[in-house]
PDB file of N, CA and C in Angstrom:
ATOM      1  N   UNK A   1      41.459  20.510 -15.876  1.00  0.00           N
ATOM      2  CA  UNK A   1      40.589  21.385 -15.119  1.00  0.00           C
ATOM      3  C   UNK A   1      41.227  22.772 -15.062  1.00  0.00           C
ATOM      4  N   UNK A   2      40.599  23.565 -15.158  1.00  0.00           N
ATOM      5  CA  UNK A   2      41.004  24.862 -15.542  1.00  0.00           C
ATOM      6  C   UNK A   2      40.730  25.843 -13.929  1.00  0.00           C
ATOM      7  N   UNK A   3      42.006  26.198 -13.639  1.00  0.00           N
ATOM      8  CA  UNK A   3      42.078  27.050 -12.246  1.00  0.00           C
ATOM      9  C   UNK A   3      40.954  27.601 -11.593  1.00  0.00           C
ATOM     10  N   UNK A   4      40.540  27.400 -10.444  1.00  0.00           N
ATOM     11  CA  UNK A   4      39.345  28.166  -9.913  1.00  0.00           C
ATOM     12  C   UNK A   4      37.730  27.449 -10.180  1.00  0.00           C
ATOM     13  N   UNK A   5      37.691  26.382 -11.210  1.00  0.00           N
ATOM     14  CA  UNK A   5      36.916  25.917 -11.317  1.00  0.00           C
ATOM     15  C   UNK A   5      36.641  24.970 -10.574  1.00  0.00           C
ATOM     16  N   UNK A   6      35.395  24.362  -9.916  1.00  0.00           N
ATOM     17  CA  UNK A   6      35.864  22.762  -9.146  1.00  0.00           C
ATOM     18  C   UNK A   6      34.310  22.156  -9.989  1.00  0.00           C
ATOM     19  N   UNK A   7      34.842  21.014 -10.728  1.00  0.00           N
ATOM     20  CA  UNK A   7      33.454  19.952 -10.717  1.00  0.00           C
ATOM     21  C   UNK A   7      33.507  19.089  -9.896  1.00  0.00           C
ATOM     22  N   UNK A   8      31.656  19.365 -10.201  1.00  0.00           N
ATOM     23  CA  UNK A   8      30.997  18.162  -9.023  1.00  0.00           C
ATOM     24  C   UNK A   8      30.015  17.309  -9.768  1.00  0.00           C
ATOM     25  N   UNK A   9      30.284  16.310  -9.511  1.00  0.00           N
ATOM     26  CA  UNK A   9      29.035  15.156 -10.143  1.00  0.00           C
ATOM     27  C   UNK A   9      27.533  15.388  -9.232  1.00  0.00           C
ATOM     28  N   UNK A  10      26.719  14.879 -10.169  1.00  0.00           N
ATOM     29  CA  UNK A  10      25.496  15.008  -9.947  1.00  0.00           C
ATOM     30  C   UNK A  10      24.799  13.351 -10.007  1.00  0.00           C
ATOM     31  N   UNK A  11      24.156  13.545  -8.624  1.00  0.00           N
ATOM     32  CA  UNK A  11      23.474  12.084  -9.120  1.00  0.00           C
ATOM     33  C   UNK A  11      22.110  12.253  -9.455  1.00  0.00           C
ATOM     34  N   UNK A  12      21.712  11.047 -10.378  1.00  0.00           N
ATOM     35  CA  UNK A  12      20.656  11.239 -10.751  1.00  0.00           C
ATOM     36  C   UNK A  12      20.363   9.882 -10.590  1.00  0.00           C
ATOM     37  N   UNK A  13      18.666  10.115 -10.615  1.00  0.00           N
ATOM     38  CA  UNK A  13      17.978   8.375 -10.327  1.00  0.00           C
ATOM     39  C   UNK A  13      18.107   7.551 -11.398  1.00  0.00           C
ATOM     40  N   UNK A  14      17.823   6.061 -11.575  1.00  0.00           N
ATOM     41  CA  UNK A  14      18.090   5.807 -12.457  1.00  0.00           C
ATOM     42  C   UNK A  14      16.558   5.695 -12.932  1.00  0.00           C
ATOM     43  N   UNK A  15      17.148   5.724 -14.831  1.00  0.00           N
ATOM     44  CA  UNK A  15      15.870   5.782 -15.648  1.00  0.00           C
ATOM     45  C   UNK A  15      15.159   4.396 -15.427  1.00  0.00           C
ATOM     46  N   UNK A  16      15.382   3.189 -15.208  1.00  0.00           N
ATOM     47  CA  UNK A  16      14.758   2.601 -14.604  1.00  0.00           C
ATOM     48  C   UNK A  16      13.120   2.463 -13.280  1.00  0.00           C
ATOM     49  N   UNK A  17      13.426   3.969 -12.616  1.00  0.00           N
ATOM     50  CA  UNK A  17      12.471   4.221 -11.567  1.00  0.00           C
ATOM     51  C   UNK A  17      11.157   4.504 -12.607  1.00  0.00           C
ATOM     52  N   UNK A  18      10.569   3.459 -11.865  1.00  0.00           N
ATOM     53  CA  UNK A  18       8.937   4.266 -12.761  1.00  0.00           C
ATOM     54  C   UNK A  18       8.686   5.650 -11.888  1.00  0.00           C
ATOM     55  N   UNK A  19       8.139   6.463 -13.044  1.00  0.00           N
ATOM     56  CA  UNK A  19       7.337   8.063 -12.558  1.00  0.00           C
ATOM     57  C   UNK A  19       6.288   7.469 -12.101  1.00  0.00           C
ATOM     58  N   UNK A  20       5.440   8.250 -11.331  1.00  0.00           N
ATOM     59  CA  UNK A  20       4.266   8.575 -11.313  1.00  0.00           C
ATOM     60  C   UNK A  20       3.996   8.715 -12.493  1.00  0.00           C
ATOM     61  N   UNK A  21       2.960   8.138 -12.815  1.00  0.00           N
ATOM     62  CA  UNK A  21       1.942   8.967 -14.010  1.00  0.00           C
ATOM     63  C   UNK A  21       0.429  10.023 -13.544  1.00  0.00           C
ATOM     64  N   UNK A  22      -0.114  11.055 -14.215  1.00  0.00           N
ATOM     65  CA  UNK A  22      -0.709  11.315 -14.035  1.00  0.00           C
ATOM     66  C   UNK A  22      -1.870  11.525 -14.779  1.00  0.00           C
ATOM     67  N   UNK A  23      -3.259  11.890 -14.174  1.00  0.00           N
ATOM     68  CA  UNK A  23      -4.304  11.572 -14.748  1.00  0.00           C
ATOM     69  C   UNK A  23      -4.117  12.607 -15.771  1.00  0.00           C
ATOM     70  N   UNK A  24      -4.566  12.205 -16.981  1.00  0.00           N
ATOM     71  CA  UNK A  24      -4.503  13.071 -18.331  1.00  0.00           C
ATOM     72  C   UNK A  24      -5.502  14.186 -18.596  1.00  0.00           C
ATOM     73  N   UNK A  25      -6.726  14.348 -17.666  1.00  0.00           N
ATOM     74  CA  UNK A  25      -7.841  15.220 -17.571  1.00  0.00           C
ATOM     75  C   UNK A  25      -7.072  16.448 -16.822  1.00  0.00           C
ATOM     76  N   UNK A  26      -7.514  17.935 -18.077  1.00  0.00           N
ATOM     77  CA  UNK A  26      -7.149  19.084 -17.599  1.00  0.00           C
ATOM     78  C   UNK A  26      -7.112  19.137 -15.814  1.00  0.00           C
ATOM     79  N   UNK A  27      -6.362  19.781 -15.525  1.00  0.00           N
ATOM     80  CA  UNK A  27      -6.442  20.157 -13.907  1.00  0.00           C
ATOM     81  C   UNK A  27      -6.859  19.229 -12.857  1.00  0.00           C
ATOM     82  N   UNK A  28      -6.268  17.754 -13.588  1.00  0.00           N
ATOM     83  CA  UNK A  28      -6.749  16.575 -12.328  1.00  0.00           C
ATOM     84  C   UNK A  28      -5.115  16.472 -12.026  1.00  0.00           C
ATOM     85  N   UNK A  29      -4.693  16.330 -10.776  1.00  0.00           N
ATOM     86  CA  UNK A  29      -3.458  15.895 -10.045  1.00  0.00           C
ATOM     87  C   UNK A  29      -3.607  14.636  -9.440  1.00  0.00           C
ATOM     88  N   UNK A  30      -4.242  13.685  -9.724  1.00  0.00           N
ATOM     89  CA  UNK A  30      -4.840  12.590  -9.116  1.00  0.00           C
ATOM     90  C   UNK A  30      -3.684  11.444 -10.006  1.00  0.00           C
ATOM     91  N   UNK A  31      -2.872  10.658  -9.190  1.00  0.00           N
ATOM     92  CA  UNK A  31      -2.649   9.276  -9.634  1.00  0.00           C
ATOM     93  C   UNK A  31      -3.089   8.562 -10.715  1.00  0.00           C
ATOM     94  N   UNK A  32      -3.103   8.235 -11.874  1.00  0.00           N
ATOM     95  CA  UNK A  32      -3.181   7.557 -12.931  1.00  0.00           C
ATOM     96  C   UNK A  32      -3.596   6.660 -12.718  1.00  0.00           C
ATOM     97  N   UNK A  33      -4.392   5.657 -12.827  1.00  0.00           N
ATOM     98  CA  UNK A  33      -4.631   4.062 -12.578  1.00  0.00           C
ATOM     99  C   UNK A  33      -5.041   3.259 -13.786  1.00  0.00           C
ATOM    100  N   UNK A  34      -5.766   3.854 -14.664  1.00  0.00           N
ATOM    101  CA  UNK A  34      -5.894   3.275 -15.861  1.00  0.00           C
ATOM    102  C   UNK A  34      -5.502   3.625 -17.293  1.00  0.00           C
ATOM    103  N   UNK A  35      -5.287   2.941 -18.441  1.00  0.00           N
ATOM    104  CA  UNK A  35      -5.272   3.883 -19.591  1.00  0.00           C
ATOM    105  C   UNK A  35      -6.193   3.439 -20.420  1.00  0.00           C
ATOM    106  N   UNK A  36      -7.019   4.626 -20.914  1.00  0.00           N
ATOM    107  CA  UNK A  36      -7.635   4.706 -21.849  1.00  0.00           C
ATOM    108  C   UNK A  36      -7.506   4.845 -23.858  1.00  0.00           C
ATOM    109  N   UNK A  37      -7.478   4.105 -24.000  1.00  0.00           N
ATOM    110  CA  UNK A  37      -7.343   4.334 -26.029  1.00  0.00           C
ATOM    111  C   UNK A  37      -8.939   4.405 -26.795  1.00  0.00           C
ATOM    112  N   UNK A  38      -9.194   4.850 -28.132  1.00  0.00           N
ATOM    113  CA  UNK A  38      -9.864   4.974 -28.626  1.00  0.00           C
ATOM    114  C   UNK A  38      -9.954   4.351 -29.926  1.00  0.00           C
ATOM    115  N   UNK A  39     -10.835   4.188 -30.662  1.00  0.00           N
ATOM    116  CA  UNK A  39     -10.543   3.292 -31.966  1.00  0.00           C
ATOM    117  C   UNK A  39     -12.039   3.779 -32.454  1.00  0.00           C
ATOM    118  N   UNK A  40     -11.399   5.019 -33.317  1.00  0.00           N
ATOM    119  CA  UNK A  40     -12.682   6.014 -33.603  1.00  0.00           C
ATOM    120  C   UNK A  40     -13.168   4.882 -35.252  1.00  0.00           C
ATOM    121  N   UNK A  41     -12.842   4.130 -35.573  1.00  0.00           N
ATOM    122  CA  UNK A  41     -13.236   3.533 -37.141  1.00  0.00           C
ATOM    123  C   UNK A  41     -14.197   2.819 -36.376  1.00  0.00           C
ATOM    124  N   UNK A  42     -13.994   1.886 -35.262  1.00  0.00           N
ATOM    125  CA  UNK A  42     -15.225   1.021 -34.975  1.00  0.00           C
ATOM    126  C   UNK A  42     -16.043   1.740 -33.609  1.00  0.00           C
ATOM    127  N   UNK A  43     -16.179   3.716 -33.184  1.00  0.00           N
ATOM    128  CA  UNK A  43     -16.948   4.363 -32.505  1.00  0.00           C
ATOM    129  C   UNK A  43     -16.643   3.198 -31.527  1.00  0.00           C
ATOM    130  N   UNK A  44     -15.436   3.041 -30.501  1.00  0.00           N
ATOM    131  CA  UNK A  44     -14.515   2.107 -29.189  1.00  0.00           C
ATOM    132  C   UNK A  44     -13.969   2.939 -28.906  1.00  0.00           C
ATOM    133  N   UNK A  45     -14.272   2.925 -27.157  1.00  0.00           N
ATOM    134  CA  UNK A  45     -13.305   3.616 -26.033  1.00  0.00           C
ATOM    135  C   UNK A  45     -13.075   1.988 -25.439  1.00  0.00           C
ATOM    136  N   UNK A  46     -11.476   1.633 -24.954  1.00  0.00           N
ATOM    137  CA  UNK A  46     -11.301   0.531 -24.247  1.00  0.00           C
ATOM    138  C   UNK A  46     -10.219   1.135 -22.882  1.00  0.00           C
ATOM    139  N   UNK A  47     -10.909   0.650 -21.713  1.00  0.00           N
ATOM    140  CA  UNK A  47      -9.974   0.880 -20.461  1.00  0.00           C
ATOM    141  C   UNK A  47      -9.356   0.153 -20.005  1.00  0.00           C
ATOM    142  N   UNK A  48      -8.546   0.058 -19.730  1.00  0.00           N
ATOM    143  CA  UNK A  48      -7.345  -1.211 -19.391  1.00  0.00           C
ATOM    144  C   UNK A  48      -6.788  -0.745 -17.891  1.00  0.00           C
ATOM    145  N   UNK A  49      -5.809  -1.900 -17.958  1.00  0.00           N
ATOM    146  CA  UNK A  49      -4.801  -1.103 -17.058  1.00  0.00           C
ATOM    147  C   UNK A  49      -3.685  -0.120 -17.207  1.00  0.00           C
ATOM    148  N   UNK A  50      -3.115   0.768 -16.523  1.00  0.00           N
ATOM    149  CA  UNK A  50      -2.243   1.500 -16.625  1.00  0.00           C
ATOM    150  C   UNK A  50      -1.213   0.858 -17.568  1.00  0.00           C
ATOM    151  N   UNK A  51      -0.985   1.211 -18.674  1.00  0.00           N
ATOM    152  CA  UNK A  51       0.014   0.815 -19.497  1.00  0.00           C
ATOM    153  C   UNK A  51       1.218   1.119 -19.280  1.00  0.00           C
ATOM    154  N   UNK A  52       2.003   0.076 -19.739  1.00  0.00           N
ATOM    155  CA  UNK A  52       3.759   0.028 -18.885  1.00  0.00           C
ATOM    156  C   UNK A  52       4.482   0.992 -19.554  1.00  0.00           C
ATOM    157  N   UNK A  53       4.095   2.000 -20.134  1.00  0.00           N
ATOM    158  CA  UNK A  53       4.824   3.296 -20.661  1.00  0.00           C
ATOM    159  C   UNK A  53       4.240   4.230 -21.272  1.00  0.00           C
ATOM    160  N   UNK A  54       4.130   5.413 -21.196  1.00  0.00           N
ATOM    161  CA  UNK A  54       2.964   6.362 -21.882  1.00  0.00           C
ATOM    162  C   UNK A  54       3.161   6.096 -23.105  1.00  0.00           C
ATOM    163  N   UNK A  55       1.427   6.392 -23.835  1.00  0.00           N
ATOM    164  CA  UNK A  55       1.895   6.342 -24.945  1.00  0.00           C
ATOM    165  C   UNK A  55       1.093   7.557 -25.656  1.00  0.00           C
ATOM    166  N   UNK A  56       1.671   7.878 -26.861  1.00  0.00           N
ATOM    167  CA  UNK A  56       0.834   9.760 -27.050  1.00  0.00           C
ATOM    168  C   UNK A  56      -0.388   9.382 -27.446  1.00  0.00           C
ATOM    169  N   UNK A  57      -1.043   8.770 -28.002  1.00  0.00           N
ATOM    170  CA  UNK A  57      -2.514   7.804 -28.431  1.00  0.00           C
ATOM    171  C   UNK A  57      -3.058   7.406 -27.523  1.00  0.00           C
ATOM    172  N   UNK A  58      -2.662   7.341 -26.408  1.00  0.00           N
ATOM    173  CA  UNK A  58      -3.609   7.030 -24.910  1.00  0.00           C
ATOM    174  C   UNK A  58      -3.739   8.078 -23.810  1.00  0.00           C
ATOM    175  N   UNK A  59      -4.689   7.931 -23.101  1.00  0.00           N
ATOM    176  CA  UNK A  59      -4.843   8.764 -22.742  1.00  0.00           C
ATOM    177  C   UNK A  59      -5.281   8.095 -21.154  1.00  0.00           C
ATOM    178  N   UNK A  60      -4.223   8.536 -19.849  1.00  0.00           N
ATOM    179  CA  UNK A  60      -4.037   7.990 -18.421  1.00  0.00           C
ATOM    180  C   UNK A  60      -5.153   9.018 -17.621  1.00  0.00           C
ATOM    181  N   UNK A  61      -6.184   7.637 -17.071  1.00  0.00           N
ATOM    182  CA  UNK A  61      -7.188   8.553 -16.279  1.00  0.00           C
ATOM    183  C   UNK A  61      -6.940   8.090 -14.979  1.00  0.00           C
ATOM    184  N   UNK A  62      -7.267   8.711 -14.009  1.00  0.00           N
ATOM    185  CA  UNK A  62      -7.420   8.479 -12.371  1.00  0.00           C
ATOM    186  C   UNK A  62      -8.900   7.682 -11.974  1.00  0.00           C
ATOM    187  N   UNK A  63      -9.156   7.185 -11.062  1.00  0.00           N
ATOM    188  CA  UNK A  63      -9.894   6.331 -10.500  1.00  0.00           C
ATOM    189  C   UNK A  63     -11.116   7.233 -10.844  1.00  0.00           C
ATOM    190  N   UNK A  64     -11.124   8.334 -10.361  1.00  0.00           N
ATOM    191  CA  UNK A  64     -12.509   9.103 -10.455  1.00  0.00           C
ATOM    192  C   UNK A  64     -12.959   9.332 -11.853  1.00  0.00           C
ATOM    193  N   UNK A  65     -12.209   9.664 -12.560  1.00  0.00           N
ATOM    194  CA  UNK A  65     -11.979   9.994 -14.085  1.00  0.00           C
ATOM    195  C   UNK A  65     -12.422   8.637 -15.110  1.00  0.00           C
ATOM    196  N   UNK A  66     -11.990   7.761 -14.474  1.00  0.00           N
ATOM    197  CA  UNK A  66     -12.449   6.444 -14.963  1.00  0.00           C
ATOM    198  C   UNK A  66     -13.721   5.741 -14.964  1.00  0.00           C
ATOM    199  N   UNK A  67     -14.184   6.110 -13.366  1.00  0.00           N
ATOM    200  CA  UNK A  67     -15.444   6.025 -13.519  1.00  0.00           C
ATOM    201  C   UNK A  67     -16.376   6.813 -14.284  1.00  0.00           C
ATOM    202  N   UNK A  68     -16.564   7.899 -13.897  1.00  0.00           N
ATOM    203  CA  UNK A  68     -17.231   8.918 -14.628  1.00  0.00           C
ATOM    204  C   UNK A  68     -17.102   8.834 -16.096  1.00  0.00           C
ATOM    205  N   UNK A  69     -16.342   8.305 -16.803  1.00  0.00           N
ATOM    206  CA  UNK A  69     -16.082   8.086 -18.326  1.00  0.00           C
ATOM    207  C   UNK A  69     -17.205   8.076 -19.576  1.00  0.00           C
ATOM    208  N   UNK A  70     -18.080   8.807 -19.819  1.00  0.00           N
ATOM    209  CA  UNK A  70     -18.527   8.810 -20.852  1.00  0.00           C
ATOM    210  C   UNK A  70     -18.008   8.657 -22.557  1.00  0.00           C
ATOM    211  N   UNK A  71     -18.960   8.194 -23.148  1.00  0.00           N
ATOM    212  CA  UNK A  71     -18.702   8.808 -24.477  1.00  0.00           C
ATOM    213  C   UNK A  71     -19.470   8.837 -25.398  1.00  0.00           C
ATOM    214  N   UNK A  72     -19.670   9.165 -26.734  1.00  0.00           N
ATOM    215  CA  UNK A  72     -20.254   9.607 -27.808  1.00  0.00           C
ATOM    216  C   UNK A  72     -21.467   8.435 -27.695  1.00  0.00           C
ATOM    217  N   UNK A  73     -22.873   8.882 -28.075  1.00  0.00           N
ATOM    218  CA  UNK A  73     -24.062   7.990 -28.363  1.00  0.00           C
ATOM    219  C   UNK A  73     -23.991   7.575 -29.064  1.00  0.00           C
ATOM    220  N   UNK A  74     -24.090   6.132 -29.059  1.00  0.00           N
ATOM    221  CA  UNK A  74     -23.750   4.840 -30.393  1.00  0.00           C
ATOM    222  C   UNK A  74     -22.652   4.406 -29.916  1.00  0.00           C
ATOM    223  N   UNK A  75     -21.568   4.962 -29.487  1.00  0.00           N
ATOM    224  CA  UNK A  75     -20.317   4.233 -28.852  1.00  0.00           C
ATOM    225  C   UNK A  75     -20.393   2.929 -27.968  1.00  0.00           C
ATOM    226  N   UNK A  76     -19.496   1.841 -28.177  1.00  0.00           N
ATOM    227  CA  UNK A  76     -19.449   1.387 -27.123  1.00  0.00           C
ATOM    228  C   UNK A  76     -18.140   1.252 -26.193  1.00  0.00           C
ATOM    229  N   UNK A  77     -18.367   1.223 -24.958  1.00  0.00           N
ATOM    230  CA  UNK A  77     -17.003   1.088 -23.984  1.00  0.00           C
ATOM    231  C   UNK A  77     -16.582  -0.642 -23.802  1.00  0.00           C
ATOM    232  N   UNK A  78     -15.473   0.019 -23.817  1.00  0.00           N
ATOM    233  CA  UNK A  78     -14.760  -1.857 -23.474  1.00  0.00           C
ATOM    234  C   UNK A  78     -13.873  -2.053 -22.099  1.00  0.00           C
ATOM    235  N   UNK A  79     -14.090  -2.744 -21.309  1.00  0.00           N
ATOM    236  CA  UNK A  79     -13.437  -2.359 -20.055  1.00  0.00           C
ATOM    237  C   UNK A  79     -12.777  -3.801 -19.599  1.00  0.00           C
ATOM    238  N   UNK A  80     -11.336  -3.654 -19.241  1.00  0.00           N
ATOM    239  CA  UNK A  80     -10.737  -4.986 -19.076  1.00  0.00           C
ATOM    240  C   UNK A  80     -11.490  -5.918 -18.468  1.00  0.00           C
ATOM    241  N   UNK A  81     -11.508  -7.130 -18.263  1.00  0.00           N
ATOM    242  CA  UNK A  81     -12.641  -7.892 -17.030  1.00  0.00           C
ATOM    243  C   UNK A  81     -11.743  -8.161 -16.227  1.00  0.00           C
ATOM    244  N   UNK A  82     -10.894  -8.043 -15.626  1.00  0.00           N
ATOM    245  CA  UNK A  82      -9.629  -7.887 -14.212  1.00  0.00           C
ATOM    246  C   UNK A  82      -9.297  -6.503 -13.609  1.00  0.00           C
ATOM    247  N   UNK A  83      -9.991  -5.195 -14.427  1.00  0.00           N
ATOM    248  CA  UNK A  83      -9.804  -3.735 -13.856  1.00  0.00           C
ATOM    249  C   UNK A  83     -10.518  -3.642 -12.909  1.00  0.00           C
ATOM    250  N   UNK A  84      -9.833  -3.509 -11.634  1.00  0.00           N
ATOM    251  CA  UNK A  84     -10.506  -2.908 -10.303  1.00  0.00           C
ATOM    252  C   UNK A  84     -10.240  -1.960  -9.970  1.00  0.00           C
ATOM    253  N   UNK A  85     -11.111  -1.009 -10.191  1.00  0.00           N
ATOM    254  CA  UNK A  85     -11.029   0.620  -9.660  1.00  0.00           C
ATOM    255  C   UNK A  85     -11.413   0.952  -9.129  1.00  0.00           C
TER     256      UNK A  85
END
């Protein structure tokens, strides 16, 4: 250690703690609750539950966001049968 200097440890949480996730819609600050993927070859949006780690191909909506969920005409939606939102 070099004169005049003093270190100090830093704690940090462990990476273990889940984040918050947040809803993936521009300018929503709302809690995450579900994730959404797409599967544009067979025109499929499927909603699930919040998936156990982001992933860049999905896309995390909030309760309100989830409901409201549209998509393309001819599409169909697929929605877990255990998602309660």
């Amino acid at each position: 250690m070099r004169r005049g200097i003093r270190v100090t440890r830093v704690h940090r949480p462990s990476v273990d703690v889940m984040r918050t996730r947040l809803c993936s819609k521009v300018g929503c600050a709302r809690e995450a609750v579900t994730t959404l993927t797409y599967d544009y070859a067979d025109q499929m949006a499927a909603v699930g539950p919040l998936g156990a780690a982001g992933d860049p191909h999905a896309h995390d909506l909030c309760r309100i966001h989830t409901e409201r969920l549209s998509v393309p005409k001819g599409w169909l939606v697929v929605r877990h049968e255990t998602l309660r939102v």
